[in-house]
PDB file of N, CA and C in Angstrom:
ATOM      1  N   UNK A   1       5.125 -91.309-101.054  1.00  0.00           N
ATOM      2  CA  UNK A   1       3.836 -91.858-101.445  1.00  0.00           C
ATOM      3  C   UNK A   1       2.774 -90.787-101.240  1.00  0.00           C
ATOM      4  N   UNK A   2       1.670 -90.777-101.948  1.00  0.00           N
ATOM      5  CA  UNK A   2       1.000 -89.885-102.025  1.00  0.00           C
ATOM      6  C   UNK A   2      -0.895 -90.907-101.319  1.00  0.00           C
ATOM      7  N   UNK A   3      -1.132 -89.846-100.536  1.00  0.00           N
ATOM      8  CA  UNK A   3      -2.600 -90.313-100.288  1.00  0.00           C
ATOM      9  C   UNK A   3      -3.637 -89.286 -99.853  1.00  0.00           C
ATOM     10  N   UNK A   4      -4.876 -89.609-100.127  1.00  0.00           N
ATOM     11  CA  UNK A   4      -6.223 -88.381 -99.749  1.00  0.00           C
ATOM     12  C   UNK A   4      -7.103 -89.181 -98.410  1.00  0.00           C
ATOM     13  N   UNK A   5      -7.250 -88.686 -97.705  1.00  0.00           N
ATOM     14  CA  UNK A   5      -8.036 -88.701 -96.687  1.00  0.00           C
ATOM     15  C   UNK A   5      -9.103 -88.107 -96.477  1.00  0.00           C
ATOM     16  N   UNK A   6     -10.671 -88.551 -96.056  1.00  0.00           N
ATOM     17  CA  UNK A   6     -12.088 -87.497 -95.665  1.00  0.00           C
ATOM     18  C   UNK A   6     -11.896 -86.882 -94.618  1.00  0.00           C
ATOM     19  N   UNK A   7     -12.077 -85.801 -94.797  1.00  0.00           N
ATOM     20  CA  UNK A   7     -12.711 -85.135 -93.635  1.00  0.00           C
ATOM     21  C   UNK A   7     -13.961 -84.126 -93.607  1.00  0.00           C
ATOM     22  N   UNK A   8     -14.571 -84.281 -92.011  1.00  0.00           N
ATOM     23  CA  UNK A   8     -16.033 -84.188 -92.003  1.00  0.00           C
ATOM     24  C   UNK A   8     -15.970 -82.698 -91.241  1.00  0.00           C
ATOM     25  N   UNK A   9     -16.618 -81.878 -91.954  1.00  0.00           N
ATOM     26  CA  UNK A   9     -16.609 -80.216 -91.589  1.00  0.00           C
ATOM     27  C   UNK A   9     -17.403 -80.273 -90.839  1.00  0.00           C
ATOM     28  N   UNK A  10     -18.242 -80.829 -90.746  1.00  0.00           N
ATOM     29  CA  UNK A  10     -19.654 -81.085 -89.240  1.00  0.00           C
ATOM     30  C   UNK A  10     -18.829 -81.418 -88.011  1.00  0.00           C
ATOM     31  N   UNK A  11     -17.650 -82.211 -88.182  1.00  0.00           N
ATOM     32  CA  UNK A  11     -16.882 -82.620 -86.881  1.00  0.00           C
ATOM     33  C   UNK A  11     -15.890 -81.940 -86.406  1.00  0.00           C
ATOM     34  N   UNK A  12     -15.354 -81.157 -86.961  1.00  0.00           N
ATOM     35  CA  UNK A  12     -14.200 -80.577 -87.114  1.00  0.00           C
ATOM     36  C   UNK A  12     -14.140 -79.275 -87.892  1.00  0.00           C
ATOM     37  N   UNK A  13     -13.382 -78.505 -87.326  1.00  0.00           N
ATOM     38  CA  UNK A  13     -13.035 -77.017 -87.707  1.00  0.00           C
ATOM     39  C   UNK A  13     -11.495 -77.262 -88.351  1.00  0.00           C
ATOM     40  N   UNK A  14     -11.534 -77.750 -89.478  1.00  0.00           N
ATOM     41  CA  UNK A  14     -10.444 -78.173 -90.353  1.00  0.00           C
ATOM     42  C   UNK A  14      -9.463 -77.074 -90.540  1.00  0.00           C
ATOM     43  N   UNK A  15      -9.973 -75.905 -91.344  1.00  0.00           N
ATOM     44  CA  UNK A  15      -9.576 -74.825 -91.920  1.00  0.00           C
ATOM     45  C   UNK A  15      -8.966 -73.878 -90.516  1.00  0.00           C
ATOM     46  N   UNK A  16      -9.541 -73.812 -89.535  1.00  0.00           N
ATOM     47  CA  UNK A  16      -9.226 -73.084 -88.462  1.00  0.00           C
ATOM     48  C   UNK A  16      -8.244 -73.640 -87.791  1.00  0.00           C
ATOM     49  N   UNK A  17      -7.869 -74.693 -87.684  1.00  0.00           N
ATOM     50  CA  UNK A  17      -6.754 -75.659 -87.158  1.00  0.00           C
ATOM     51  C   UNK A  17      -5.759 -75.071 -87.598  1.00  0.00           C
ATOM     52  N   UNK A  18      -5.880 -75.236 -88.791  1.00  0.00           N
ATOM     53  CA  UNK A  18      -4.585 -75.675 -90.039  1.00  0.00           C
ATOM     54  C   UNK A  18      -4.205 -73.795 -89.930  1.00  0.00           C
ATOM     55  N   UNK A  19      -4.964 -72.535 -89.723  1.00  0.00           N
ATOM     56  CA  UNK A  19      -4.780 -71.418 -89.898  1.00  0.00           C
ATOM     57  C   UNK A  19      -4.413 -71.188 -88.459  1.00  0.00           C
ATOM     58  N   UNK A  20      -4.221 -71.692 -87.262  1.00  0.00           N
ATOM     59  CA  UNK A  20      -3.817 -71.346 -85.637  1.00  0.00           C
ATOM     60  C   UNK A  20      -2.703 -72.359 -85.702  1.00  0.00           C
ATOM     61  N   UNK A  21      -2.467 -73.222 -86.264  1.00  0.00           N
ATOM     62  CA  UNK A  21      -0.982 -74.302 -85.640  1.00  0.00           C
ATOM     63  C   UNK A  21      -0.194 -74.037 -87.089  1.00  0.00           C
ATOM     64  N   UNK A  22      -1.027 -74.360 -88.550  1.00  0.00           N
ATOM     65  CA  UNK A  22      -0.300 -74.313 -89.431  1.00  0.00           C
ATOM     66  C   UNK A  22      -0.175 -76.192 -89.698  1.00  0.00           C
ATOM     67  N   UNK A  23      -0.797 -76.798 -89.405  1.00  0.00           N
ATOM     68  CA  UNK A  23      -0.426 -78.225 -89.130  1.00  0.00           C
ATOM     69  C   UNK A  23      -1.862 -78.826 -88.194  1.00  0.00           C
ATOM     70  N   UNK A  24      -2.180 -80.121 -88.607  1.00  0.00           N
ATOM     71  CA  UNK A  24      -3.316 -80.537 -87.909  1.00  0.00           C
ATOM     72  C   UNK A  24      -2.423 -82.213 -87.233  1.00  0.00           C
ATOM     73  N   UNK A  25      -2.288 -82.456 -86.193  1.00  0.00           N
ATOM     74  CA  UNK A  25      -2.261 -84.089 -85.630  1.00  0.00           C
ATOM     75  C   UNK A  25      -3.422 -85.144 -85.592  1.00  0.00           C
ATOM     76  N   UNK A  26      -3.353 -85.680 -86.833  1.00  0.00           N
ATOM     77  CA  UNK A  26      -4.360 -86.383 -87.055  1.00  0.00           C
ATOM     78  C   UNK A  26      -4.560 -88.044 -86.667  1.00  0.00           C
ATOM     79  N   UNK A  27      -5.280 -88.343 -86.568  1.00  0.00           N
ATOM     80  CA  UNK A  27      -5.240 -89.840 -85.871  1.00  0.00           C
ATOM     81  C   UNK A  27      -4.839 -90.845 -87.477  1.00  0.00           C
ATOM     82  N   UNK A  28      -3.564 -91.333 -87.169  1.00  0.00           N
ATOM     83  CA  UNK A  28      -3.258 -92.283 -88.362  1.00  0.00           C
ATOM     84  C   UNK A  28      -3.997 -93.730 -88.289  1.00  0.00           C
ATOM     85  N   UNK A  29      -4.447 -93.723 -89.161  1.00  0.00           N
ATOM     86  CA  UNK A  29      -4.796 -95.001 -89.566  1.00  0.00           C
ATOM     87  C   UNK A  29      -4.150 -95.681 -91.074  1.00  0.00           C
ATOM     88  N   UNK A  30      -3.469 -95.070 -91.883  1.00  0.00           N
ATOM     89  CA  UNK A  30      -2.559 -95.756 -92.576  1.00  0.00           C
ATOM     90  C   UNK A  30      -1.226 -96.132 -92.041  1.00  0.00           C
ATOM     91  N   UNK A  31      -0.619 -96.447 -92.955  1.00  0.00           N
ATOM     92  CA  UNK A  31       0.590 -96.635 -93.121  1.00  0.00           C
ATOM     93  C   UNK A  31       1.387 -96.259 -93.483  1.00  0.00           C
ATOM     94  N   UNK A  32       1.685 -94.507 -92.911  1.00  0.00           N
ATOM     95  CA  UNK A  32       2.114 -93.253 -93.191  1.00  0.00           C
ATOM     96  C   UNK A  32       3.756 -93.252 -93.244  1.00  0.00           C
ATOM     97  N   UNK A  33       4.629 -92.724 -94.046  1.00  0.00           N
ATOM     98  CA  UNK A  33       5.898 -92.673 -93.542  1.00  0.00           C
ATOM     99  C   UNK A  33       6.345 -91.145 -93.779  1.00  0.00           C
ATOM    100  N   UNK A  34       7.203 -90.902 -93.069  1.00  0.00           N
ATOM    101  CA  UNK A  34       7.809 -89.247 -92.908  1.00  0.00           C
ATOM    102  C   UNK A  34       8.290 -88.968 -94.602  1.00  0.00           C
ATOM    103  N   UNK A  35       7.644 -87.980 -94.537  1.00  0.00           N
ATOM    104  CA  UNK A  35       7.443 -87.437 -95.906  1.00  0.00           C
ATOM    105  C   UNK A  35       6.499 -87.161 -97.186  1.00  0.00           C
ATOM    106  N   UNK A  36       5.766 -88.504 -96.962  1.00  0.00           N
ATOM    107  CA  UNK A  36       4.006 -88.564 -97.524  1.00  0.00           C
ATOM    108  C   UNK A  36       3.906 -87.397 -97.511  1.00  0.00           C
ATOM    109  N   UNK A  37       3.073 -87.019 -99.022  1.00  0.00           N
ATOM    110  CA  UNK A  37       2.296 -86.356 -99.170  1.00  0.00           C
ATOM    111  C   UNK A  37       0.605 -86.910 -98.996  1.00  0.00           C
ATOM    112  N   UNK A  38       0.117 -86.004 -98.390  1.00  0.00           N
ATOM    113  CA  UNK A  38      -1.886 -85.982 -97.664  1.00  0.00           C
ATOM    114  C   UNK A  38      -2.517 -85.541 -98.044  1.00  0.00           C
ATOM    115  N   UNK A  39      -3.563 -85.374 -99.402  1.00  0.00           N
ATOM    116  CA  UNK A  39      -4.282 -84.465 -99.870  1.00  0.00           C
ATOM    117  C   UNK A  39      -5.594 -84.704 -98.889  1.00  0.00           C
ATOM    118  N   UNK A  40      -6.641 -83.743 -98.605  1.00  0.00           N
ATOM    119  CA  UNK A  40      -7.568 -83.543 -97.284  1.00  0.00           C
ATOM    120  C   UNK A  40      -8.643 -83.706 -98.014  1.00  0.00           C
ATOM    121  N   UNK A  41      -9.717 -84.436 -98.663  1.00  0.00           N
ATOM    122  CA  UNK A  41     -10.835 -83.799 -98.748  1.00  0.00           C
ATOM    123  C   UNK A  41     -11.985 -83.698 -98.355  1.00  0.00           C
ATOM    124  N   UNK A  42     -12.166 -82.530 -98.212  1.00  0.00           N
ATOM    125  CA  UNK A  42     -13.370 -82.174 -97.254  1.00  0.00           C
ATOM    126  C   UNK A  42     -14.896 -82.251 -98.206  1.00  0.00           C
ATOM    127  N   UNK A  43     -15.547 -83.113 -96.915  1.00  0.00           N
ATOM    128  CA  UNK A  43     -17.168 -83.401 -97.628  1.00  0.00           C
ATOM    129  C   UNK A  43     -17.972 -82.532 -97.304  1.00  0.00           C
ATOM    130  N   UNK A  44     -19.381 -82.993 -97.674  1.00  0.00           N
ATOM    131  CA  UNK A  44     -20.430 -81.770 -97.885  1.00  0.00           C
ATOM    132  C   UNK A  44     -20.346 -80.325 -96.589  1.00  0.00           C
ATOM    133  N   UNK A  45     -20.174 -79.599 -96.622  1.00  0.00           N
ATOM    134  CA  UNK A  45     -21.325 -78.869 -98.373  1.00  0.00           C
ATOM    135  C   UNK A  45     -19.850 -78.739 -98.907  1.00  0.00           C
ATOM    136  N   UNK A  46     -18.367 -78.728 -99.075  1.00  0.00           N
ATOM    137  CA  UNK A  46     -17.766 -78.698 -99.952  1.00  0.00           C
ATOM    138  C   UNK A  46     -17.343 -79.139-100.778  1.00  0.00           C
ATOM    139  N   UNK A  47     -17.337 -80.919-100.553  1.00  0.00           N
ATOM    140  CA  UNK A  47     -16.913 -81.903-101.928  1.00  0.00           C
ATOM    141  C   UNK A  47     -16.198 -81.584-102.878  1.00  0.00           C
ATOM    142  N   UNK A  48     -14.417 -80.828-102.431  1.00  0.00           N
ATOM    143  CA  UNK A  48     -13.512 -81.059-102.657  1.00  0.00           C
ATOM    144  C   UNK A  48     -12.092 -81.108-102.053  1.00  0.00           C
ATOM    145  N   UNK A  49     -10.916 -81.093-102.387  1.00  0.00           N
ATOM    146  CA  UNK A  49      -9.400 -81.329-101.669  1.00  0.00           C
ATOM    147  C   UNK A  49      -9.485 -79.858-101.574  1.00  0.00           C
ATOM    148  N   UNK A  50      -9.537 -79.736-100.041  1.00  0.00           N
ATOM    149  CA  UNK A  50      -8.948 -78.168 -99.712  1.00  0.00           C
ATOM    150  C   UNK A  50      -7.676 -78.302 -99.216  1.00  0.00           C
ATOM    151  N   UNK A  51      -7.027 -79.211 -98.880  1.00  0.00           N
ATOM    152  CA  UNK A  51      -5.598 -79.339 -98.269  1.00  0.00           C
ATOM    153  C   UNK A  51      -4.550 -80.331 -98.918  1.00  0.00           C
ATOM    154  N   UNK A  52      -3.175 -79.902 -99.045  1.00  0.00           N
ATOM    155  CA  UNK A  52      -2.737 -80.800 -99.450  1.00  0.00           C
ATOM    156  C   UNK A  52      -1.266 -80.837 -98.083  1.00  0.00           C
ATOM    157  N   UNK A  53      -1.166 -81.761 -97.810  1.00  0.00           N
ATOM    158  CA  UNK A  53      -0.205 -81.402 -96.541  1.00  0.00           C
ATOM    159  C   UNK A  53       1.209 -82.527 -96.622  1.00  0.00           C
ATOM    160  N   UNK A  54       2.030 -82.500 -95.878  1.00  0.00           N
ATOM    161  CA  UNK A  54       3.245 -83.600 -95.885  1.00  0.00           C
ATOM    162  C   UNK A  54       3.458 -84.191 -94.418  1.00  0.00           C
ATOM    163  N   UNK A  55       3.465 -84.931 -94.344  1.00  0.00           N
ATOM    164  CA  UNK A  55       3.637 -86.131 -93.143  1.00  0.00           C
ATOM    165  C   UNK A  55       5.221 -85.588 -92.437  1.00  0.00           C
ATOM    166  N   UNK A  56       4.843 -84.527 -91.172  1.00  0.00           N
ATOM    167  CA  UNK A  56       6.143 -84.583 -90.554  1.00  0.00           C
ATOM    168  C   UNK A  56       6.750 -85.411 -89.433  1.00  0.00           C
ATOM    169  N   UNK A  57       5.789 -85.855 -88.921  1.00  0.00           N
ATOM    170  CA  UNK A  57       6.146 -87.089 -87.687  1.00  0.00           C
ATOM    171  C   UNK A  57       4.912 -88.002 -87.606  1.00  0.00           C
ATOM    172  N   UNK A  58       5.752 -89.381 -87.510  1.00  0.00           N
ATOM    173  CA  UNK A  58       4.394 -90.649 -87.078  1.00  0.00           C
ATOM    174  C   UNK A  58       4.087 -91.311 -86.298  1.00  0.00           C
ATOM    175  N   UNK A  59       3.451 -91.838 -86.021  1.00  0.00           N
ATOM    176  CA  UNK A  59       3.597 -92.882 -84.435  1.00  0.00           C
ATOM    177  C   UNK A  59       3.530 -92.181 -83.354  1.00  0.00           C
ATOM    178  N   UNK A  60       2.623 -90.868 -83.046  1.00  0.00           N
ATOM    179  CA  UNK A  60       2.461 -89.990 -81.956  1.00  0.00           C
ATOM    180  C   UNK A  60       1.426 -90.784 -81.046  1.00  0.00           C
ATOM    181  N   UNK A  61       1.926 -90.591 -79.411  1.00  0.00           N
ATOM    182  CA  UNK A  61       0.953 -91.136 -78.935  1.00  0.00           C
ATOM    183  C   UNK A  61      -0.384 -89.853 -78.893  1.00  0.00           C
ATOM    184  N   UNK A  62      -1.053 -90.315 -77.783  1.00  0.00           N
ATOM    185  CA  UNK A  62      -2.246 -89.193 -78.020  1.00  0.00           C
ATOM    186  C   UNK A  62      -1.920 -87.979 -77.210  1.00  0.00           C
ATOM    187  N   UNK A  63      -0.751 -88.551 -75.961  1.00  0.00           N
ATOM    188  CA  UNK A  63      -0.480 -87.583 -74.823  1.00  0.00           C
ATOM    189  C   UNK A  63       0.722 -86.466 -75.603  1.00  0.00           C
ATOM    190  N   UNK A  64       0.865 -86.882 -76.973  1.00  0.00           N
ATOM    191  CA  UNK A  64       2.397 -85.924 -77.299  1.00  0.00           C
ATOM    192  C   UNK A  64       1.337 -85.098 -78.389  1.00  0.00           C
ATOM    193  N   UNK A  65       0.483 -85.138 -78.428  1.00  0.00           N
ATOM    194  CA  UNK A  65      -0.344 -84.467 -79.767  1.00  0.00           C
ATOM    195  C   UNK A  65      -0.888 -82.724 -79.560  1.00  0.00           C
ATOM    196  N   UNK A  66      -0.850 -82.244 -80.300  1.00  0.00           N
ATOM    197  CA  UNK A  66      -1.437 -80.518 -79.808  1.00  0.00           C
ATOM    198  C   UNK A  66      -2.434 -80.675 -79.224  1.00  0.00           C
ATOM    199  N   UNK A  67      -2.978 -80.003 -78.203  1.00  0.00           N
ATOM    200  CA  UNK A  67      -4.078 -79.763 -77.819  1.00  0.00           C
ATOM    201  C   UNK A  67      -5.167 -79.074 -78.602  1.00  0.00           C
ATOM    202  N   UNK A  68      -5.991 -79.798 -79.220  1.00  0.00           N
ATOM    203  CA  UNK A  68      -6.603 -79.315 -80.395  1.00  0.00           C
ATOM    204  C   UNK A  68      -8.270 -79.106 -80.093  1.00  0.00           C
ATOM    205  N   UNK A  69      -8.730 -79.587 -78.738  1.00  0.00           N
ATOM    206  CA  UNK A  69      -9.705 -79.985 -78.514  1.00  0.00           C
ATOM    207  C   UNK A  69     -11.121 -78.789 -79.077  1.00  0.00           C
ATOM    208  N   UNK A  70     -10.693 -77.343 -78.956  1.00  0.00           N
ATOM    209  CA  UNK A  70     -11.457 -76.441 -79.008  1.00  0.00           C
ATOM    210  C   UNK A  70     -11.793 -76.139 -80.754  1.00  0.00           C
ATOM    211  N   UNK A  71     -11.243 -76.968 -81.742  1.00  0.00           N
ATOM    212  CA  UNK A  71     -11.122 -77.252 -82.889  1.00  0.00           C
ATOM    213  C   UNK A  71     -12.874 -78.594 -83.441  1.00  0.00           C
ATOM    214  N   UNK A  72     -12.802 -78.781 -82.521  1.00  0.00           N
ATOM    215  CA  UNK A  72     -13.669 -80.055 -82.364  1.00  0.00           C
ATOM    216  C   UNK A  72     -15.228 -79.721 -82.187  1.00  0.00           C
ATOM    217  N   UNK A  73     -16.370 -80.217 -83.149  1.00  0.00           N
ATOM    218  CA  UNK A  73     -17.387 -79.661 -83.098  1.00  0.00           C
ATOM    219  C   UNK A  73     -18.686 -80.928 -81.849  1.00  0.00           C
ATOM    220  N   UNK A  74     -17.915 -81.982 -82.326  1.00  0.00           N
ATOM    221  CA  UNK A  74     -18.756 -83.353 -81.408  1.00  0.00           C
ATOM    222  C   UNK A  74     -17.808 -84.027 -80.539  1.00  0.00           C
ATOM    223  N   UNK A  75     -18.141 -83.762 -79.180  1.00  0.00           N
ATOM    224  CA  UNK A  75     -16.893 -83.908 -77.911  1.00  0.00           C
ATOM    225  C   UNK A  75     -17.330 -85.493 -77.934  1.00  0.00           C
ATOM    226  N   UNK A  76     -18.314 -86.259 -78.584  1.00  0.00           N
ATOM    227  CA  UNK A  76     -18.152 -87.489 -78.592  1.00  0.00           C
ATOM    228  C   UNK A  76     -16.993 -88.170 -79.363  1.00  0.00           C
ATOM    229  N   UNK A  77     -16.995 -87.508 -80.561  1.00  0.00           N
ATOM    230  CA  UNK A  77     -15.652 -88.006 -81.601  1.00  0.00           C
ATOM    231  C   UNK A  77     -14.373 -87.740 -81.419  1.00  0.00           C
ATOM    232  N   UNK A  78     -14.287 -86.447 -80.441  1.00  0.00           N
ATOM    233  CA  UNK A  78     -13.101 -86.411 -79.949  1.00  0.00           C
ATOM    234  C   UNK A  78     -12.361 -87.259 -78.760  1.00  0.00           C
ATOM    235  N   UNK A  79     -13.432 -87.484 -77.947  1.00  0.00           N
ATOM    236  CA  UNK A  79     -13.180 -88.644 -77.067  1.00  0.00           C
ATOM    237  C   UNK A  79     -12.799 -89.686 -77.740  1.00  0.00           C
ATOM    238  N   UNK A  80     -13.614 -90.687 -78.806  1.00  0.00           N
ATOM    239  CA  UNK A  80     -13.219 -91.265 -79.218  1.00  0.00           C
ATOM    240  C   UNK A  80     -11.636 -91.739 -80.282  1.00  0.00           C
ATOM    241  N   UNK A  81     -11.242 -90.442 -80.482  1.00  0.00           N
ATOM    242  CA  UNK A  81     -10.214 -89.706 -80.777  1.00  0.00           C
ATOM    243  C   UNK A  81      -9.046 -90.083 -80.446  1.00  0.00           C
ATOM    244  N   UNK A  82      -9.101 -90.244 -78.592  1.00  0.00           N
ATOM    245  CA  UNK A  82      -7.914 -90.144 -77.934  1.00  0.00           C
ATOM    246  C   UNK A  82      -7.327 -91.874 -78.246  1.00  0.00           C
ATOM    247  N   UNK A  83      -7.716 -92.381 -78.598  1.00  0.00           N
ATOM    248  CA  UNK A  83      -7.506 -94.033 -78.918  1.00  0.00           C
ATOM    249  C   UNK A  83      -6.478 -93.713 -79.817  1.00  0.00           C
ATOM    250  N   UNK A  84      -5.343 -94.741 -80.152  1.00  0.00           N
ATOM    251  CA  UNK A  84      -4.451 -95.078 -81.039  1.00  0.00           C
ATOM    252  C   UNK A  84      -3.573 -93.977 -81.520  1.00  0.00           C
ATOM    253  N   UNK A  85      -3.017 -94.138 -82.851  1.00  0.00           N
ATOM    254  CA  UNK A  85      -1.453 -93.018 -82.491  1.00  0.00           C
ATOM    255  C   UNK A  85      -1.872 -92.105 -83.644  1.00  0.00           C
ATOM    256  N   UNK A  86      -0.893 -90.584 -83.756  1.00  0.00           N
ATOM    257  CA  UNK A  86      -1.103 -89.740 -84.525  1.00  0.00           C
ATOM    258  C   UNK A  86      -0.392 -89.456 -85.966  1.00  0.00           C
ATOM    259  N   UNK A  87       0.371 -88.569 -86.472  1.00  0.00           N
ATOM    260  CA  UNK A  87       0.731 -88.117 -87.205  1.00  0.00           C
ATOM    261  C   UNK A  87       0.579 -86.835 -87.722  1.00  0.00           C
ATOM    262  N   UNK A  88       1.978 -86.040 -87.815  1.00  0.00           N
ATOM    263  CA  UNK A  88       1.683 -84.399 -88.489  1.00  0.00           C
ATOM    264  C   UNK A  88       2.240 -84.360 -89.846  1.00  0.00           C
TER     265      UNK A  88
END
């Protein structure tokens, strides 16, 4: 199955993630299954799909996830972050 997701360049250092792990652990909120394809797109100032990625594991808790924190531009959203499960 194929799906696009937002992401907010004000919150997150998207591009720098994805260029130090090769892979971002993102907080799932669908109904992801191993193999999905994820197209990324990133909003202003770019307002378009810079990523297109594949679902390698789901149901991560928050304690099994990369340590990504220094990726993160608002330590409020990342806190909020640590809630519910992941996916790579």
């Amino acid at each position: 199955m194929n799906w696009m997701i937002s992401a907010n360049p004000n919150m997150y250092r998207h591009a720098d993630a994805f260029n130090q792990f090769g892979y971002i652990d993102w907080r799932q909120k669908a109904n992801y299954n191993k193999g999905d394809i994820v197209y990324i797109y990133c909003t202003k100032p770019y307002q378009k799909v810079m990523f297109k990625t594949k679902v390698e594991i789901i149901n991560m808790p928050f304690n099994a996830i990369t340590d990504d924190k220094d990726f993160w531009k608002i330590m409020e959203e990342y806190d909020k972050a640590k809630d519910g499960k992941y996916c790579r």
